[in-house]
C-alpha atoms as a PDB file:
ATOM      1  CA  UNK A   1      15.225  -1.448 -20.364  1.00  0.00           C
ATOM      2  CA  UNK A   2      14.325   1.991 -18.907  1.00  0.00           C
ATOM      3  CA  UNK A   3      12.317   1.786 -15.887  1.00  0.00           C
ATOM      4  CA  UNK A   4       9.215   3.571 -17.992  1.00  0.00           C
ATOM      5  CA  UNK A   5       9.361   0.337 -20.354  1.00  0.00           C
ATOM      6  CA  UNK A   6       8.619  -1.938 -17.761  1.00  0.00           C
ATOM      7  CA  UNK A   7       5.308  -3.696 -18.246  1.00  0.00           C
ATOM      8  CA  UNK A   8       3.559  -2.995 -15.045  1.00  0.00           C
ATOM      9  CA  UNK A   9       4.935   0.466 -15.492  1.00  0.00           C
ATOM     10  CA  UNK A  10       3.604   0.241 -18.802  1.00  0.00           C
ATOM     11  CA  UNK A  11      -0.083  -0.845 -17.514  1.00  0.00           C
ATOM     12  CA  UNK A  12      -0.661   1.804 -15.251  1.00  0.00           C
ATOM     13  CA  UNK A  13       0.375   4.407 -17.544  1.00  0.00           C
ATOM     14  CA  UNK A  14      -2.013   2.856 -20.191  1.00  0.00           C
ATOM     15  CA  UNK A  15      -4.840   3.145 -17.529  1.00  0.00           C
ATOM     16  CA  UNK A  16      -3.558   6.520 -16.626  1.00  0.00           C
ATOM     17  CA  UNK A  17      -4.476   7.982 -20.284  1.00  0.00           C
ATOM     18  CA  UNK A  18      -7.823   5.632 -20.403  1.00  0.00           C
ATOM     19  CA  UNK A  19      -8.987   7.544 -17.253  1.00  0.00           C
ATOM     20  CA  UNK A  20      -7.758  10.810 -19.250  1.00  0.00           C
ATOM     21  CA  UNK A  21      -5.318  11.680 -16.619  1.00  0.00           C
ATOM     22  CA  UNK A  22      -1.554  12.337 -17.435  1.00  0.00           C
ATOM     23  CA  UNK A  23       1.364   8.961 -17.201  1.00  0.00           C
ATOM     24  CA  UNK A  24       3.957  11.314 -18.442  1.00  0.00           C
ATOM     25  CA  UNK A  25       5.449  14.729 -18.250  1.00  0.00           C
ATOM     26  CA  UNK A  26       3.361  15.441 -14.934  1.00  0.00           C
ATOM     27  CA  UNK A  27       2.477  11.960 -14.861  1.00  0.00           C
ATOM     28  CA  UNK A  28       4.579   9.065 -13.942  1.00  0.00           C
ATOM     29  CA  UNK A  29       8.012   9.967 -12.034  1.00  0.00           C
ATOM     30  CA  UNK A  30      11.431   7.387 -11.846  1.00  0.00           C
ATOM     31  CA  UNK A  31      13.115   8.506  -8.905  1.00  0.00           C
ATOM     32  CA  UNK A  32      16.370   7.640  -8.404  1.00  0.00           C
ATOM     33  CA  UNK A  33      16.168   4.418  -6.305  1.00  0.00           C
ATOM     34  CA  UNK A  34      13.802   1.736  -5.126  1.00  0.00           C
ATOM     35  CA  UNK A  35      10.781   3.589  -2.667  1.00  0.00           C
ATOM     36  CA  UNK A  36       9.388  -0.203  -1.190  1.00  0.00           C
ATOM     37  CA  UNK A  37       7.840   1.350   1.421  1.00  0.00           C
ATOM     38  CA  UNK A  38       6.210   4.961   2.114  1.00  0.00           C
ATOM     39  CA  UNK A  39       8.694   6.315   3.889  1.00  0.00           C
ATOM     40  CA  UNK A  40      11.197   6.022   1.139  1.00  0.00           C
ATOM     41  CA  UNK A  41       8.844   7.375  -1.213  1.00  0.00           C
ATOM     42  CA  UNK A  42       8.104  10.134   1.147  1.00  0.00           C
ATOM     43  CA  UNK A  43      11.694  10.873   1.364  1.00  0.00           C
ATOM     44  CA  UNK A  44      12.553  10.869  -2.215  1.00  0.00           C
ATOM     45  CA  UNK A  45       9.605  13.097  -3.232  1.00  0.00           C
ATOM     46  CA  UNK A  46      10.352  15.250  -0.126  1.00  0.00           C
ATOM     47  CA  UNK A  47       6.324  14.947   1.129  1.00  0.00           C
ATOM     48  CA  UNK A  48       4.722  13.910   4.146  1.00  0.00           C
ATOM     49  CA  UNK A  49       4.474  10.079   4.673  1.00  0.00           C
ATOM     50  CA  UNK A  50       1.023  10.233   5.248  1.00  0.00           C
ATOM     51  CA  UNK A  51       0.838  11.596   1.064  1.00  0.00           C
ATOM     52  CA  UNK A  52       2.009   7.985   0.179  1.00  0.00           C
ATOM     53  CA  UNK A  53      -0.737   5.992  -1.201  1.00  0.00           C
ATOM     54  CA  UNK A  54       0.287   2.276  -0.266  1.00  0.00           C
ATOM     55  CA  UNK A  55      -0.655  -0.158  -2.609  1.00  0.00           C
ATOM     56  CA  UNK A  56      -1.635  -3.308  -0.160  1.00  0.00           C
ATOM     57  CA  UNK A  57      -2.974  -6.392  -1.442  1.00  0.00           C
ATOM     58  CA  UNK A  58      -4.517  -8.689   0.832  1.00  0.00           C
ATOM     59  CA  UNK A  59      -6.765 -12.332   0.726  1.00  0.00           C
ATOM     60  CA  UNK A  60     -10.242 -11.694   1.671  1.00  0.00           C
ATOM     61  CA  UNK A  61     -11.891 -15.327   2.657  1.00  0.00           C
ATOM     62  CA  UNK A  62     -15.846 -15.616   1.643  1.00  0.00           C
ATOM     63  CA  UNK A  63     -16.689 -19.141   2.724  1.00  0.00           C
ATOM     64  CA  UNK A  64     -14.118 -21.162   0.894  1.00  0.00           C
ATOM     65  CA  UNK A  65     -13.008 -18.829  -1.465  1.00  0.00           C
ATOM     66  CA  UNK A  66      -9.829 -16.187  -1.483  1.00  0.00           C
ATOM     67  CA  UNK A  67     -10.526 -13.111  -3.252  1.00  0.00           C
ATOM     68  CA  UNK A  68      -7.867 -10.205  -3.557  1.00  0.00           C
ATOM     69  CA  UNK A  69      -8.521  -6.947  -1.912  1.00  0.00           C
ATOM     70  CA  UNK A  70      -6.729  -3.875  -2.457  1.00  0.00           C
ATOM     71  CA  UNK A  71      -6.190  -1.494   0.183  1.00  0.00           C
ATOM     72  CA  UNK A  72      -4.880   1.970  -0.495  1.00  0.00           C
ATOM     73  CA  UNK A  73      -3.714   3.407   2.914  1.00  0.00           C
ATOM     74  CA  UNK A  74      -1.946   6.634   3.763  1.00  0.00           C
ATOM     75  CA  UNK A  75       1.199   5.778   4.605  1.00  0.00           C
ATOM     76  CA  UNK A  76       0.960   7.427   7.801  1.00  0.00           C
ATOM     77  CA  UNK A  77      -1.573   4.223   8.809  1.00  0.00           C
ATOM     78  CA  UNK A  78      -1.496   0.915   9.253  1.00  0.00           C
ATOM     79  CA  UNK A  79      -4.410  -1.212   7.596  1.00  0.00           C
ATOM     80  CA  UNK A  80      -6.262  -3.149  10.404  1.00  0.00           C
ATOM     81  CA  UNK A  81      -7.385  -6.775   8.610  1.00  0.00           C
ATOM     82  CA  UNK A  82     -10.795  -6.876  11.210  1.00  0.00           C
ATOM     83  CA  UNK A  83     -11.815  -3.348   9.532  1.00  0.00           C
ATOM     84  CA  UNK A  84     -11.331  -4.943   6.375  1.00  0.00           C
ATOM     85  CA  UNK A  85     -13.019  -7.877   6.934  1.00  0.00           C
ATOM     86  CA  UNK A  86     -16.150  -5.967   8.569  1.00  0.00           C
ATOM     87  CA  UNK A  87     -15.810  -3.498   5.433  1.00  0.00           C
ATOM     88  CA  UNK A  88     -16.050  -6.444   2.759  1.00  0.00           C
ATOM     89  CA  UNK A  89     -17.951  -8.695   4.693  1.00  0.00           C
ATOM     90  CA  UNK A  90     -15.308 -11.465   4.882  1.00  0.00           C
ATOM     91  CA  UNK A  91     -14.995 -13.797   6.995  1.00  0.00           C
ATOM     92  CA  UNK A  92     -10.982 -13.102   7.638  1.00  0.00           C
ATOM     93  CA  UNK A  93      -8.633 -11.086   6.041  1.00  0.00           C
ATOM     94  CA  UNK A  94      -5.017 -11.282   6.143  1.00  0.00           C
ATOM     95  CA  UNK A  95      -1.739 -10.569   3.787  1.00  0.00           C
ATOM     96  CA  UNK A  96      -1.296 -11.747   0.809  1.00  0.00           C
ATOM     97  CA  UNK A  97       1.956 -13.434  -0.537  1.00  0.00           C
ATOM     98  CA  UNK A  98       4.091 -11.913  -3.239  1.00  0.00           C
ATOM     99  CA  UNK A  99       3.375 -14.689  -5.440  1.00  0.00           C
ATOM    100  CA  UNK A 100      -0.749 -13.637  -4.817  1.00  0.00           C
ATOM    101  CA  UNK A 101       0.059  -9.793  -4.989  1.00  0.00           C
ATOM    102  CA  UNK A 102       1.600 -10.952  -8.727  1.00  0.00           C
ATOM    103  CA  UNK A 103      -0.964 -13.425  -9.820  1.00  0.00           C
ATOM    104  CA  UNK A 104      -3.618 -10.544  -9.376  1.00  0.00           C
ATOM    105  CA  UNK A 105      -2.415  -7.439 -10.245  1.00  0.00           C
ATOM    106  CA  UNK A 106       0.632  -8.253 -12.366  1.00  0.00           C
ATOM    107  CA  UNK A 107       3.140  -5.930 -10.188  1.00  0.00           C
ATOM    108  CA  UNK A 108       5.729  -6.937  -7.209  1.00  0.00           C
ATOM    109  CA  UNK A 109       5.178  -5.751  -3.748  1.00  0.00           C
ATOM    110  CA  UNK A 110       6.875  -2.956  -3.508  1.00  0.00           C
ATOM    111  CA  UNK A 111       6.089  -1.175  -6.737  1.00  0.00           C
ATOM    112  CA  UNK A 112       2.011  -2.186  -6.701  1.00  0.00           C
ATOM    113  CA  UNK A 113       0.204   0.590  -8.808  1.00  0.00           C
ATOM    114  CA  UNK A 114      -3.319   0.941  -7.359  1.00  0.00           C
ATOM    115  CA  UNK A 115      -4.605   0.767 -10.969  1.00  0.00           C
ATOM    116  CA  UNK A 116      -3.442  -1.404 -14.489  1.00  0.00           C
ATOM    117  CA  UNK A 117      -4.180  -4.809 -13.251  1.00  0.00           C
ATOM    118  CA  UNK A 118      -5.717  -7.416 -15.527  1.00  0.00           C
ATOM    119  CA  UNK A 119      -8.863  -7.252 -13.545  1.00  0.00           C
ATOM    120  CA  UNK A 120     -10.541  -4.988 -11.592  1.00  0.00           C
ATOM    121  CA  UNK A 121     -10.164  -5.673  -7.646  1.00  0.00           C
ATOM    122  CA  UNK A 122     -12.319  -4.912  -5.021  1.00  0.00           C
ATOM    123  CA  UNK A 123     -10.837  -1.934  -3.807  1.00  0.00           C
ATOM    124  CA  UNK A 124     -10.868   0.335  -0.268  1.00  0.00           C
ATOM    125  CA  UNK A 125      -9.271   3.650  -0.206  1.00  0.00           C
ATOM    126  CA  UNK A 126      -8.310   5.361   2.715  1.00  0.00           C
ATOM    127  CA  UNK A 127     -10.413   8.048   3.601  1.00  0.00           C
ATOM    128  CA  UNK A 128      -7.283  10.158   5.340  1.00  0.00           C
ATOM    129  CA  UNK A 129      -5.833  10.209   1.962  1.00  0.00           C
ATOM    130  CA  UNK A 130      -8.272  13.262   1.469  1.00  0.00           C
ATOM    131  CA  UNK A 131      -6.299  15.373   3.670  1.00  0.00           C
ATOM    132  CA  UNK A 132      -3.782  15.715   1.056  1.00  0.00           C
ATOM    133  CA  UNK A 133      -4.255  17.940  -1.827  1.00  0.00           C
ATOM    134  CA  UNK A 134      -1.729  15.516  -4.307  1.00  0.00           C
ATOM    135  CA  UNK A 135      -1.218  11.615  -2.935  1.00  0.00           C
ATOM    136  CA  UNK A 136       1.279   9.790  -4.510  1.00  0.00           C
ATOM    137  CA  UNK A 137       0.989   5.746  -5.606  1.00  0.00           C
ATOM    138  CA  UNK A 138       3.088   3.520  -6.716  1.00  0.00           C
ATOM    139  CA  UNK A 139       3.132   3.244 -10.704  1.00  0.00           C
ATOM    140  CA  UNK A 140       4.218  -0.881 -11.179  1.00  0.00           C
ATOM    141  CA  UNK A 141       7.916  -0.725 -10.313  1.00  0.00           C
ATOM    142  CA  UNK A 142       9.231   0.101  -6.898  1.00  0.00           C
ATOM    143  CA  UNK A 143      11.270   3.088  -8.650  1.00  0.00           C
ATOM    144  CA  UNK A 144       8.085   4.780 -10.289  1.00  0.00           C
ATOM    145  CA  UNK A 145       5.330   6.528  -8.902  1.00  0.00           C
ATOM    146  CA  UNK A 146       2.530   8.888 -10.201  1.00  0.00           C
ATOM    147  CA  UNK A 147       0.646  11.741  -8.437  1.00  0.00           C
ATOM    148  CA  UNK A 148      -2.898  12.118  -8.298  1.00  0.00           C
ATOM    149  CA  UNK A 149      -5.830  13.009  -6.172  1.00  0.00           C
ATOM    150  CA  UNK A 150      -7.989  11.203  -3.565  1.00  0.00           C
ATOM    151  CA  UNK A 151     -11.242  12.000  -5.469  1.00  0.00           C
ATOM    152  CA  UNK A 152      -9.173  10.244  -8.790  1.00  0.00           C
ATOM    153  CA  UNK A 153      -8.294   7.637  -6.746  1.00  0.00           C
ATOM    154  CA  UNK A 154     -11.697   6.438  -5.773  1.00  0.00           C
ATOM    155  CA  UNK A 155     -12.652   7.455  -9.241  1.00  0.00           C
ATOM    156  CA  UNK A 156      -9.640   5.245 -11.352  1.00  0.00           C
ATOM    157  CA  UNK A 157     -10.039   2.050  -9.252  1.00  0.00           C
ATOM    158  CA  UNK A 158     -13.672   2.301  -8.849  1.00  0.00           C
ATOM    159  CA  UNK A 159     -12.974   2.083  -4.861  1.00  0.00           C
ATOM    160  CA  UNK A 160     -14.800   2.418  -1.417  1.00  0.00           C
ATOM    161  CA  UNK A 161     -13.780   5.528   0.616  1.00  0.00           C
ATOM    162  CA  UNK A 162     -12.869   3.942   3.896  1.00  0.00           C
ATOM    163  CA  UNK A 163     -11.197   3.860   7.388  1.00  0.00           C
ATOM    164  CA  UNK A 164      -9.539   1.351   7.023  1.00  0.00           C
ATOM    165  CA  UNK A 165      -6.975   2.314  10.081  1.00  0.00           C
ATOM    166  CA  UNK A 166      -6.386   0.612  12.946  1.00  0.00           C
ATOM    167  CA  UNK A 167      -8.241   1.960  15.685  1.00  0.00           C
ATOM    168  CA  UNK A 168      -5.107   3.280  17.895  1.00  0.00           C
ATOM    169  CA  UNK A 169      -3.432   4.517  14.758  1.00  0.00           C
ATOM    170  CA  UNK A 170      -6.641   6.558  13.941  1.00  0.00           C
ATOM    171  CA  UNK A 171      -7.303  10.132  16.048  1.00  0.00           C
ATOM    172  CA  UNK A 172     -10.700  10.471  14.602  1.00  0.00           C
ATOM    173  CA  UNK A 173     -11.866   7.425  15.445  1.00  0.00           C
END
């Protein structure tokens, strides 16, 4: 099975098309090996880190219940879980498991497309992600990404433009 057949693969290029935005040709890219983390990705597209749009799944507490959150964060940032909380009103926030990260959005860490889940998550997206003309996510398989824009961001996942940085990895704060 090519890495383009892969169901999560398959998802976000099905909500790629839905949003009328390209999952092939120009869309959706296999590079040659496994990008888990930004600076691999960053490395095998030959960008700036901070261009990586990290898919990063975390439990939000409300009272009693866990609800999944999805943070898309430059890669050049580290998500602070007390911004997140404050941002979503919860009363914590911390990381999810990989066996949470699957339940909700149907991909592995590593390879978590921002969009194609099988429900929509409350989503945050980094606001430095607008310094980049072209941010690249990860497509549903550590080995496939996509590019796109912040604006389509906030537009395909129906997010929240936010800091979401931690304060002493944030200049403009």
């Amino acid at each position: 099975m090519s890495t383009l057949d892969h169901r999560a693969v398959s998802d976000t290029a099905t909500a790629l098309r839905a949003a009328g935005l390209p999952a092939s040709a120009d869309g959706i890219r296999v590079l040659d090996n496994d990008a888990r983390t930004a600076a691999q990705a960053a490395a095998a597209l030959g960008i700036e880190v901070g261009a990586i749009a990290n898919s990063l799944v975390f439990i939000a507490r409300h009272g009693t219940e866990d609800r999944p959150l999805l943070a898309l964060t430059s890669g050049a940032h580290r998500a602070d879980t007390g911004r997140l909380a404050e941002l979503t009103g919860a009363d914590d926030v911390r990381r999810a498991d990989p066996a949470f990260v699957r339940a909700h959005t149907g991909h592995a860490i590593g390879g978590v497309a921002p969009i194609g889940h099988p429900t929509p998550l409350t989503t945050l997206v980094d606001t430095h992600l607008a310094d980049y003309e072209v941010v690249w996510a990860a497509a549903g398989h550590p080995k496939s990404v996509f590019p796109t824009t912040y604006a389509d961001l906030l537009r395909l996942t129906g997010g929240t433009a936010a800091r979401v940085a931690a304060l002493e990895d944030d200049p403009s704060s």
